[in-house]
Protein backbone atom coordinates (compact mmCIF):
# COMPACT_ATOMS: atom_id res chain seq x y z
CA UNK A 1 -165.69 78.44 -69.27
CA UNK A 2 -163.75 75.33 -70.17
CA UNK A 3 -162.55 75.39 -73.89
CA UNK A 4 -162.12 72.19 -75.90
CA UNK A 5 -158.13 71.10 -76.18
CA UNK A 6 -157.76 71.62 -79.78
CA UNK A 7 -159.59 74.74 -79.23
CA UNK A 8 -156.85 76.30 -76.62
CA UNK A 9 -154.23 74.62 -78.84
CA UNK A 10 -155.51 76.93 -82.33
CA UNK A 11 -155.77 80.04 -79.84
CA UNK A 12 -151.96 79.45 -78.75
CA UNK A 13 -150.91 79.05 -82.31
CA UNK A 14 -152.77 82.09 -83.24
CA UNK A 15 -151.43 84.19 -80.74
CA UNK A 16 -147.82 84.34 -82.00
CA UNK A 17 -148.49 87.35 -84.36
CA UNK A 18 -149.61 89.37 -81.75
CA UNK A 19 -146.23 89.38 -80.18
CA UNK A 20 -145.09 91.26 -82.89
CA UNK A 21 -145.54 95.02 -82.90
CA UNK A 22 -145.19 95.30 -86.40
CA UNK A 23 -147.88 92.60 -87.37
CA UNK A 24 -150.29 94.13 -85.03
CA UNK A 25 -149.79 97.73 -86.61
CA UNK A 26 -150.57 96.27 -89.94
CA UNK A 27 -153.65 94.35 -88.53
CA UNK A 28 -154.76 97.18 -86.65
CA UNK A 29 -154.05 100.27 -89.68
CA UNK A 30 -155.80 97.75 -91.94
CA UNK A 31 -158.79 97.86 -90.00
CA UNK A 32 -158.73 101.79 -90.10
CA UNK A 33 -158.62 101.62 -94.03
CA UNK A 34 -160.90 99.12 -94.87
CA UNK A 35 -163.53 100.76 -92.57
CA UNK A 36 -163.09 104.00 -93.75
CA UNK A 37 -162.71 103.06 -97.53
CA UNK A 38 -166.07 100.98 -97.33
CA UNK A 39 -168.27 104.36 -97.47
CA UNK A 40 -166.36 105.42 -100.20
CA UNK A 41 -167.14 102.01 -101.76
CA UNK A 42 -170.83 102.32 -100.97
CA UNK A 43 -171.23 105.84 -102.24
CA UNK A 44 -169.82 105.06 -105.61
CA UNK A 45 -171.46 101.61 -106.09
CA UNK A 46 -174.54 102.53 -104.91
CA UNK A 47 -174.77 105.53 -106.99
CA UNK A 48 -174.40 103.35 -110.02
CA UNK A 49 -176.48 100.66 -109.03
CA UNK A 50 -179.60 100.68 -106.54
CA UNK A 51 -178.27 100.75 -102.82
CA UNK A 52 -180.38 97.44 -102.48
CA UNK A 53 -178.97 95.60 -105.22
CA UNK A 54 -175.66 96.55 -104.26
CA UNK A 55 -175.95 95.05 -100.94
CA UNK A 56 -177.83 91.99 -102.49
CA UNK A 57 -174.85 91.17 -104.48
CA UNK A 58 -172.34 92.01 -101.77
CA UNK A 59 -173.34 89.26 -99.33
CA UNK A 60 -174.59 86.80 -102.05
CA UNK A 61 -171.57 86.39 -103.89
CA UNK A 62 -169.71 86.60 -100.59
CA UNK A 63 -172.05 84.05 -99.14
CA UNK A 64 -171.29 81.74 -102.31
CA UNK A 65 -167.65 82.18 -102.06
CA UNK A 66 -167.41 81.12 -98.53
CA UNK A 67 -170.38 78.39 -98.41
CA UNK A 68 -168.17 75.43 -99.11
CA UNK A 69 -165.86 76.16 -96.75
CA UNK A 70 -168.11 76.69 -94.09
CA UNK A 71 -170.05 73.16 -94.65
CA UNK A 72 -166.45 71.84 -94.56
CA UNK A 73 -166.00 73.68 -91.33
CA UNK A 74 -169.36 72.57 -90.32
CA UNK A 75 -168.80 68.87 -90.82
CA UNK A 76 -165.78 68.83 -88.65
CA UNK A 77 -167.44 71.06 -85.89
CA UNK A 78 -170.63 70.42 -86.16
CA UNK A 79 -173.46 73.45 -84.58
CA UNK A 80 -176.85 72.35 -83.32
CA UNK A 81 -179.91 73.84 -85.04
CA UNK A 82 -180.98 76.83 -82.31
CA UNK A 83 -176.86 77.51 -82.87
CA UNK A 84 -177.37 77.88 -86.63
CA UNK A 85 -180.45 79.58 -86.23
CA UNK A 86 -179.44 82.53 -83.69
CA UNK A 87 -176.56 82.77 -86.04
CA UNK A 88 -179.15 83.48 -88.74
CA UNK A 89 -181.21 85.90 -87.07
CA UNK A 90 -177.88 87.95 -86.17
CA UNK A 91 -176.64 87.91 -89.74
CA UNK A 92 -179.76 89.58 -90.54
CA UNK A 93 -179.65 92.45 -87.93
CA UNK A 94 -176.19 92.86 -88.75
CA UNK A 95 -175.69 92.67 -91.95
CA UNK A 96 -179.27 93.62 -93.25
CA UNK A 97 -179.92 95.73 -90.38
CA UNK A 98 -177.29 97.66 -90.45
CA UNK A 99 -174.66 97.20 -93.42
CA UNK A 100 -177.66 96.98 -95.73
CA UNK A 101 -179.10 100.52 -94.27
CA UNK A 102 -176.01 102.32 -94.47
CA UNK A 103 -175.37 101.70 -98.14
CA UNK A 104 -178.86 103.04 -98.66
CA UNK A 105 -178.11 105.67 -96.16
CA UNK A 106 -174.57 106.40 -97.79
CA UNK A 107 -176.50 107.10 -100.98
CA UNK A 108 -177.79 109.91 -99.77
CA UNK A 109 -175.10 111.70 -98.36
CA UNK A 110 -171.73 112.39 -99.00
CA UNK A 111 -169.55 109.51 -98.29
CA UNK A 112 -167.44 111.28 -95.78
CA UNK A 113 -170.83 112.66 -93.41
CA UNK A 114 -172.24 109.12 -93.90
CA UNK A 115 -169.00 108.13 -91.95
CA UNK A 116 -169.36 109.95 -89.09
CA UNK A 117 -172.93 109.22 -88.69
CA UNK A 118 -172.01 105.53 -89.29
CA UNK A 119 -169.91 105.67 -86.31
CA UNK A 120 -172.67 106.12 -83.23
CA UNK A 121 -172.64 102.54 -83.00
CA UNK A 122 -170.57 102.56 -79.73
CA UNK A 123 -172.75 105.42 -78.08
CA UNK A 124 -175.77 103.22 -78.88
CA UNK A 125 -174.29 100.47 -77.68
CA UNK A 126 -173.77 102.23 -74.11
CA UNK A 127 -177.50 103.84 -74.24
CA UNK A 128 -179.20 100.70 -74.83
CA UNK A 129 -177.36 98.63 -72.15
CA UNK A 130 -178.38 101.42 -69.87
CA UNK A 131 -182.18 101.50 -70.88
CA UNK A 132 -182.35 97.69 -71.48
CA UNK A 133 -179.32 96.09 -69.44
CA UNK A 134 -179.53 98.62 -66.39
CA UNK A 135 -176.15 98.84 -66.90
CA UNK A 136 -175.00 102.21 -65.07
CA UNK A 137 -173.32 104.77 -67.04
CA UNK A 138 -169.84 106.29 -66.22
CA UNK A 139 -168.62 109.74 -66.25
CA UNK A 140 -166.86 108.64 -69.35
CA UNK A 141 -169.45 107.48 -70.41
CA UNK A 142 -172.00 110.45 -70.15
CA UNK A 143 -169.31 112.13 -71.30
CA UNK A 144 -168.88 110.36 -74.46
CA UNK A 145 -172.90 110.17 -75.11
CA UNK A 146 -172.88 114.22 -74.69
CA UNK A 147 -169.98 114.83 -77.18
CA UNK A 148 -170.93 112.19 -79.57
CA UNK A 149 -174.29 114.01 -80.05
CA UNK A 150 -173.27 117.32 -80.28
CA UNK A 151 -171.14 116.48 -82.92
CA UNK A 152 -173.59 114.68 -84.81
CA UNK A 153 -176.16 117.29 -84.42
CA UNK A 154 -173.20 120.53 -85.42
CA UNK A 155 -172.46 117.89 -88.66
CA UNK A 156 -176.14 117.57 -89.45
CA UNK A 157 -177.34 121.61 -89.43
CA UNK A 158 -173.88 122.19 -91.37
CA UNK A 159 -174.52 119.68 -93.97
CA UNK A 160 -177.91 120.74 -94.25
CA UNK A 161 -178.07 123.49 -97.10
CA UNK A 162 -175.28 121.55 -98.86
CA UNK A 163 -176.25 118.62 -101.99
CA UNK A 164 -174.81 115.95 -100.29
CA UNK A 165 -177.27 116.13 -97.14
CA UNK A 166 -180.70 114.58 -96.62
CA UNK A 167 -182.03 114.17 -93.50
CA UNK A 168 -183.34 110.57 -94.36
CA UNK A 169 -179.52 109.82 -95.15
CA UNK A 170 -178.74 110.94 -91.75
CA UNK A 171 -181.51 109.15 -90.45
CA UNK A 172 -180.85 105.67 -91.99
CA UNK A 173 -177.30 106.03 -91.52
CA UNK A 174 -178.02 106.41 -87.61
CA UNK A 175 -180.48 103.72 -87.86
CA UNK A 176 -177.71 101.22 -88.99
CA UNK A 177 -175.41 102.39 -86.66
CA UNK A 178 -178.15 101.20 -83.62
CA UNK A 179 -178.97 97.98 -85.52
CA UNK A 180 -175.44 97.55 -85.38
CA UNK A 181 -175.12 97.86 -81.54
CA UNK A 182 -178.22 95.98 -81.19
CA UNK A 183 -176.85 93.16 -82.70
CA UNK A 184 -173.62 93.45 -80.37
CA UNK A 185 -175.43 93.47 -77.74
CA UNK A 186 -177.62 90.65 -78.45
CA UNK A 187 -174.68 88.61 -79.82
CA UNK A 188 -173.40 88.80 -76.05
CA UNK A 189 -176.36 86.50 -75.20
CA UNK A 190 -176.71 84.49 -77.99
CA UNK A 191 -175.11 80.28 -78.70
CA UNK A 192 -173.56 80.82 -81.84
CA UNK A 193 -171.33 78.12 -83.40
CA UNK A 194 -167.87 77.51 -81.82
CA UNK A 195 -166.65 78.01 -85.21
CA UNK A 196 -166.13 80.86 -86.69
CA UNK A 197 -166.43 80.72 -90.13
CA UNK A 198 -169.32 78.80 -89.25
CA UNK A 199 -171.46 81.49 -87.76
CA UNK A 200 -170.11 83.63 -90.28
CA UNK A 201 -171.15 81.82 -93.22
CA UNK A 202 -174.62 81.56 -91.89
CA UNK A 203 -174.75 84.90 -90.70
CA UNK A 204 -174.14 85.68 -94.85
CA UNK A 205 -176.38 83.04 -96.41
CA UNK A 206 -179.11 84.30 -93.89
CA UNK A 207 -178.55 87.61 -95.01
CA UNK A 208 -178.18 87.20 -98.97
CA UNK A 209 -181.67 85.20 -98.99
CA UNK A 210 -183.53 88.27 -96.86
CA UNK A 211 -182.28 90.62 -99.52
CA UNK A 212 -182.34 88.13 -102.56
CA UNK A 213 -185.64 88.26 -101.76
CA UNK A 214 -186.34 91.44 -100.91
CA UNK A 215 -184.85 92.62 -104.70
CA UNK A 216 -187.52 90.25 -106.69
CA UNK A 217 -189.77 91.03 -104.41
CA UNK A 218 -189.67 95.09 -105.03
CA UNK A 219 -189.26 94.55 -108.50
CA UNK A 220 -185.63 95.78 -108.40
CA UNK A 221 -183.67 93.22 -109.36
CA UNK A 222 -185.89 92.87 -112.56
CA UNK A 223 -185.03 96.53 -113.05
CA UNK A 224 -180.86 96.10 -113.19
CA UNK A 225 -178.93 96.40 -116.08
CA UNK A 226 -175.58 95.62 -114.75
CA UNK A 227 -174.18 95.20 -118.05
CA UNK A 228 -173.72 98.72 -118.23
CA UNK A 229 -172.28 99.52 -114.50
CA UNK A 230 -168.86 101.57 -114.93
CA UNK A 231 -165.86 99.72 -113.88
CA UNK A 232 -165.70 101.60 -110.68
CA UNK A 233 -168.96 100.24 -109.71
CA UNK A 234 -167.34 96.56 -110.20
CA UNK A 235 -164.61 97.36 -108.12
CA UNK A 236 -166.20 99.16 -105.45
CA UNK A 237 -168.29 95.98 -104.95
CA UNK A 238 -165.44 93.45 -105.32
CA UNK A 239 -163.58 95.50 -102.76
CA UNK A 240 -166.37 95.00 -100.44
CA UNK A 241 -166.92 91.71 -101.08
CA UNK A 242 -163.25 90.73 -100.16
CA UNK A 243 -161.60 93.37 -98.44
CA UNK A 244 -164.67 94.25 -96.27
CA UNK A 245 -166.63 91.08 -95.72
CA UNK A 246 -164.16 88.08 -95.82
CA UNK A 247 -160.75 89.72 -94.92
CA UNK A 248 -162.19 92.24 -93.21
CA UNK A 249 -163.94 90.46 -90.54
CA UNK A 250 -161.20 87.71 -89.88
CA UNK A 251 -158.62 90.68 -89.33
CA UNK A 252 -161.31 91.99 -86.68
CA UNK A 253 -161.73 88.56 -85.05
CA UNK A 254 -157.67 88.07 -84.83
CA UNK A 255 -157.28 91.45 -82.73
CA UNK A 256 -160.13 91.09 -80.95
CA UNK A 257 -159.47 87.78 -79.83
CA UNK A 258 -155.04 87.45 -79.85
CA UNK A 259 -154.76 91.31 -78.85
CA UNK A 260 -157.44 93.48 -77.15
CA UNK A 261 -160.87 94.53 -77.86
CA UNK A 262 -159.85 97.96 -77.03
CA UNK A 263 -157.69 98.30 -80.01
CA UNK A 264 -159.93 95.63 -82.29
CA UNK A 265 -162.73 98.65 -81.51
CA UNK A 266 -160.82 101.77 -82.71
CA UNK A 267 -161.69 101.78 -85.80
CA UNK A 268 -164.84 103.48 -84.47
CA UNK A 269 -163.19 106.72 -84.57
CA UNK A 270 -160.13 106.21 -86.68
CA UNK A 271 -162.27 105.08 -90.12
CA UNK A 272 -164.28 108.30 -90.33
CA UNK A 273 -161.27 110.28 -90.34
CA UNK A 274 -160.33 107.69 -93.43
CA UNK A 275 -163.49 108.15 -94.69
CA UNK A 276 -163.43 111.92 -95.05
CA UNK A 277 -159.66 112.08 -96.58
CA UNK A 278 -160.22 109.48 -98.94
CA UNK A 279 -163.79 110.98 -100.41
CA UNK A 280 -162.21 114.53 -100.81
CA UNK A 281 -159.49 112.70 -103.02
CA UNK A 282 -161.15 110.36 -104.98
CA UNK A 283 -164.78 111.85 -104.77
CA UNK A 284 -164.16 115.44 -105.07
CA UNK A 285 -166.27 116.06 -101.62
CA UNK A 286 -165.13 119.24 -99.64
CA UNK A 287 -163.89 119.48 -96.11
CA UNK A 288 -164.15 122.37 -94.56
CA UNK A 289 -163.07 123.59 -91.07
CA UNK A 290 -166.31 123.53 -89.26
CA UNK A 291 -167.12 120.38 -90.99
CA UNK A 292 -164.13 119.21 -89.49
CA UNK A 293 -164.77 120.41 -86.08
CA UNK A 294 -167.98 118.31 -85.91
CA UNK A 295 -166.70 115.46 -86.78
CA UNK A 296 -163.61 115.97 -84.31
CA UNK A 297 -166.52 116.59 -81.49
CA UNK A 298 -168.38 113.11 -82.41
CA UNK A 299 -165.41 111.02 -82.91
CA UNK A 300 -164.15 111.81 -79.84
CA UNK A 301 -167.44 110.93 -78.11
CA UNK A 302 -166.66 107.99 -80.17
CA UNK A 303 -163.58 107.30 -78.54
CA UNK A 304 -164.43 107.78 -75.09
CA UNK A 305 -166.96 105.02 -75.82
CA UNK A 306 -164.37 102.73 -76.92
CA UNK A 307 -161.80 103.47 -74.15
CA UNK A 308 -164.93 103.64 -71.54
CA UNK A 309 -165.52 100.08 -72.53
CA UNK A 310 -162.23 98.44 -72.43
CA UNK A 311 -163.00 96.96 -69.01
CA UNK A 312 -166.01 95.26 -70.16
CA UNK A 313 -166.34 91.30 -70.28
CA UNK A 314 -165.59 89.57 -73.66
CA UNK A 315 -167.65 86.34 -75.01
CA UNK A 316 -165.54 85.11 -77.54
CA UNK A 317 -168.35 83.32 -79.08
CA UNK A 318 -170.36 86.73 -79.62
CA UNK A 319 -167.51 88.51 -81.87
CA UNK A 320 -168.27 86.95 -85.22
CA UNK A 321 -170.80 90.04 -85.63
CA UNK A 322 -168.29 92.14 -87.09
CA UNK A 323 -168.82 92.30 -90.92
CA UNK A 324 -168.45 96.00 -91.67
């Protein structure tokens, strides 16, 4: 494919930082954080305020913060309408699909379960471009589907007697996880905008209106009273309106495009690990051994995945999905 001259010209500039080791670590371990810390986000905001409305609010106000920008982007780069409009339709599977489901999903588990159930999305990824694709399956990666499974299954029947289980938790939690592949996979085939922020922005504006109105429509955003939400609901939900949604994705999009999608992608089995540390500190949640031993099992199905699928092609217009 033959890339615009000012377009090669911002990719040289931008690759600079990944020539240094150190900048890349911080990139990379920021990833693992803000991945990880996001459940912990969604489990205390959405315990304070309806999952729903907490996702509303996520993506609207992030939406609103970035909109201007974005129609400045989209004046200088201008995207035709079937652009704007797959862009749209992706936002929604991504961000509705599956960020959207896993807050709701998070709500009914404990945050650090929710995390390892949140991060299939790379063994769905490698079932449904088998069964849809006919894309053949490696060792590694039958390998990976088998482990990834188990694990999931072992952290399921051990979290089942406990208060932070429900199987519809599980469920939905899974269910974003797929959406989230889905999406991936679709994005491969899709003409998004050459910009960036672009397809980002709409991907967010596309989203906030679905749930915007979704809330009136269920009656739930009559039903808020957020003037009495605990501070730590307000800065769960500022942290993933920022950290997650706008920094977060443009730290994805540097490593995955300046340094590898291999490393962009480990986050898949780094964040639950995050995920579990950080609710047992700040939520009180227990970790036990066998716990632990599922999750090792399914995060390293997880990461078989990921290293399985290092070799793959790239279309560096289809990795503005990543809004996690």
């Amino acid at each position: 494919m033959n890339l615009p001259k000012h377009q090669i010209a911002g990719s040289s500039e931008r690759a600079g930082w990944a020539q240094s080791r150190v900048l890349v670590l911080l990139a990379v371990g920021y990833q693992w954080f803000y991945n990880g810390a996001n459940f912990v986000a969604f489990k205390i905001g959405g315990d304070a305020v309806h999952p729903l409305l907490l996702a509303t609010m996520r993506f609207a106000i992030a939406a609103l913060i970035i909109l201007p920008f974005g129609l400045w982007r989209l004046y200088r780069r201008p995207a035709d309408l079937s652009e704007l409009a797959n862009a749209a339709g992706l936002g929604v599977t991504m961000l509705v699909g599956s960020q959207s489901v896993a807050i709701i999903g998070t709500h009914l588990l404990s945050a650090g379960v929710a995390s390892v159930f949140g991060s299939a999305a790379p063994i769905f990824l490698a079932l449904f471009a088998w069964i849809a694709l006919r894309e053949p399956l490696g060792l590694r990666q039958v390998c990976g589907i088998a482990l990834g499974f188990t694990g999931l299954l072992l952290m399921a029947w051990l979290t089942s007697g406990s208060g932070g289980s429900s199987p519809v938790g599980a469920a939905l939690t899974l269910a974003a996880s797929g959406c989230w592949a889905a999406g991936s996979l679709w994005a491969r085939r899709l003409r998004l905008p050459a910009d960036p922020v672009v397809a980002l922005t709409t991907q967010l504006v596309a989203a906030a209106t679905f749930l915007v109105m979704a809330a009136v429509a269920s009656g739930i955003a009559g039903q808020a009273e957020l003037t009495h939400l605990p501070a730590s609901a307000w800065w769960a939900l500022a942290f993933l309106i920022i950290a997650s949604t706008l920094v977060g994705y443009g730290v994805f999009l540097a490593v995955n495009t300046d340094v590898s999608p291999l490393i962009a992608n480990t986050f898949n089995y780094a964040s639950p690990v995050v995920a579990l540390l950080l609710s047992a500190a700040l939520l009180g949640e227990q970790l036990t051994l066998p716990k632990l031993f599922a999750a090792g099992l399914a995060l390293s199905g997880v990461a078989l995945m990921v290293r399985g699928s290092s070799t793959g092609r790239r279309d560096p217009r289809g990795e503005s999905e990543h809004v996690r």
